[in-house]
N, C-alpha and C. Protein backbone atom coordinates (compact mmCIF):
# COMPACT_ATOMS: atom_id res chain seq x y z
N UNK A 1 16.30 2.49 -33.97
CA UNK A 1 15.90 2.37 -32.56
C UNK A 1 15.72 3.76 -31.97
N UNK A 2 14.78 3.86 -31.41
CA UNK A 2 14.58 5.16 -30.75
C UNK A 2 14.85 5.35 -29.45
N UNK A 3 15.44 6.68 -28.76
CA UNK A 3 16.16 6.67 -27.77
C UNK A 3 14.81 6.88 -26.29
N UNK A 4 15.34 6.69 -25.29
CA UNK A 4 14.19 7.14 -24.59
C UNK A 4 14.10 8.76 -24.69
N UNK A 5 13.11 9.11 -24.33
CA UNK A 5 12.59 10.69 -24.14
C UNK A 5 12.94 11.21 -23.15
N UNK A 6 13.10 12.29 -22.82
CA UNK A 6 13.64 13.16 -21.98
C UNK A 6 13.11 13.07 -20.79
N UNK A 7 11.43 12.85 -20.72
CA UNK A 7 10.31 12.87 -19.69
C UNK A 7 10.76 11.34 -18.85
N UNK A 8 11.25 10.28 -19.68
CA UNK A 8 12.02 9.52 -19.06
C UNK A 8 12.95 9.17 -18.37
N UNK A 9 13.98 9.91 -18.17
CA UNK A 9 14.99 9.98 -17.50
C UNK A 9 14.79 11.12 -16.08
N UNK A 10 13.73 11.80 -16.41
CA UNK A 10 13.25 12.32 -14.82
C UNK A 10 12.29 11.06 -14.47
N UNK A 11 11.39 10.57 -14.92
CA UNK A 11 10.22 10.26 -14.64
C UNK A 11 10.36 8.58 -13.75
N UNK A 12 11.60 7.95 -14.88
CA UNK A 12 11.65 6.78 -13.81
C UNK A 12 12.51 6.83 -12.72
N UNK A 13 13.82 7.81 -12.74
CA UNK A 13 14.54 7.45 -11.20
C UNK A 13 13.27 8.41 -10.07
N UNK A 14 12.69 9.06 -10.96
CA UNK A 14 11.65 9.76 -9.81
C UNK A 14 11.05 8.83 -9.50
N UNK A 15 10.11 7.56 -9.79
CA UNK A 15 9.49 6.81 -9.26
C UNK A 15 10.20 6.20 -8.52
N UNK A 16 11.20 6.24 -8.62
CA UNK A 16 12.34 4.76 -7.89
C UNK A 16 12.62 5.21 -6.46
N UNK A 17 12.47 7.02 -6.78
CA UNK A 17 13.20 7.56 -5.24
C UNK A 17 12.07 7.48 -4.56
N UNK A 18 10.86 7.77 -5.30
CA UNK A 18 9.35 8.13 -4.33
C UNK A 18 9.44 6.38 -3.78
N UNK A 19 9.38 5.10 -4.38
CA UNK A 19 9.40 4.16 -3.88
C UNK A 19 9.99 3.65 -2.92
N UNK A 20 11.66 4.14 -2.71
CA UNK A 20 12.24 3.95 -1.60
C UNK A 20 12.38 4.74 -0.55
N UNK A 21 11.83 5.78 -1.12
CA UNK A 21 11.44 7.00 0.87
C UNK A 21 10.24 6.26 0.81
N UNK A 22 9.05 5.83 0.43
CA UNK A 22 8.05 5.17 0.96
C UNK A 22 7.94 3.62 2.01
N UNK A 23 9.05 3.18 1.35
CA UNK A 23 9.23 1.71 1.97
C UNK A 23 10.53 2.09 3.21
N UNK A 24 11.40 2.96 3.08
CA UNK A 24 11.79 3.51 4.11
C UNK A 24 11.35 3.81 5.30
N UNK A 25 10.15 4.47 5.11
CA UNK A 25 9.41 5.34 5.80
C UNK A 25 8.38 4.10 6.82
N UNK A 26 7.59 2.93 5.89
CA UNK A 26 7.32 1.98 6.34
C UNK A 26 8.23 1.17 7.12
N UNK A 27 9.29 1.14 6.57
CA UNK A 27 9.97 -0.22 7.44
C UNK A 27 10.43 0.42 8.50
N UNK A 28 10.71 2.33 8.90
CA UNK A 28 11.43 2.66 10.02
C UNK A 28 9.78 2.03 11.00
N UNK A 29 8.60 2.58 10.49
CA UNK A 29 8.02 2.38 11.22
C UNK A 29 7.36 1.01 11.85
N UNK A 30 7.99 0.28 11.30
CA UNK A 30 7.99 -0.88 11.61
C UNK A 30 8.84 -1.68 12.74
N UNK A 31 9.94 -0.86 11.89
CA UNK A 31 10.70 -1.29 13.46
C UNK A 31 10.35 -0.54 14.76
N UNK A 32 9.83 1.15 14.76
CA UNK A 32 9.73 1.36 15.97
C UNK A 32 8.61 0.76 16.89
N UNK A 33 7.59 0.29 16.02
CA UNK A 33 6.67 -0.17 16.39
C UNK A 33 6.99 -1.99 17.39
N UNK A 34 8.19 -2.72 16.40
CA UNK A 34 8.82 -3.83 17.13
C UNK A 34 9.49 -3.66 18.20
N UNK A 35 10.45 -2.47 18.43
CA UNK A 35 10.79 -1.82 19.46
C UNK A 35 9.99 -1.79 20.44
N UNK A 36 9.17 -0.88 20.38
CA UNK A 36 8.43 -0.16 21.57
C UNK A 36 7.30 -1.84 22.50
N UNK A 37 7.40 -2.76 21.25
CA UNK A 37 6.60 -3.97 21.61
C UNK A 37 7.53 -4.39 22.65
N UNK A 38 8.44 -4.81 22.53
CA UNK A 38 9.73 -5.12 23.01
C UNK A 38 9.88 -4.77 24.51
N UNK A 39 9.90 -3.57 24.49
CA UNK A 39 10.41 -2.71 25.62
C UNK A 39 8.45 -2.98 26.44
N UNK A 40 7.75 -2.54 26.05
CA UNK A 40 6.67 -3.18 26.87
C UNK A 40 6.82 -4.37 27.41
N UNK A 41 6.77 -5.90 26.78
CA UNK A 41 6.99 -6.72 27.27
C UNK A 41 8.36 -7.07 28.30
N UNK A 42 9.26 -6.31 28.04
CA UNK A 42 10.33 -6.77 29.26
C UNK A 42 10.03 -5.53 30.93
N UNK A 43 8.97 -4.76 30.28
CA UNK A 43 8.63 -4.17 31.68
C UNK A 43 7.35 -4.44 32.78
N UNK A 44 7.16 -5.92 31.70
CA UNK A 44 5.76 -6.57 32.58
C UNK A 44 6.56 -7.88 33.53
């Protein structure tokens, strides 16, 4: 059995971190965006 490669053990937690600052990054903006909806409608 062959072990993984070296380029592997950077290469997938690197995808894993780029994936979760991305969906991070989406979902903060998601919420500020539900927020700010929010706060409009209770000032009409």
């Amino acid at each position: 059995m062959d072990w993984p490669t070296l380029e592997h053990l950077f290469y997938i937690p690197g995808i894993l971190l780029v994936g979760i600052a991305f969906g991070f990054r989406l979902g903060a903006k998601a919420a500020r965006d539900e927020l700010e909806k929010r706060r409009r409608q209770q000032m009409e």
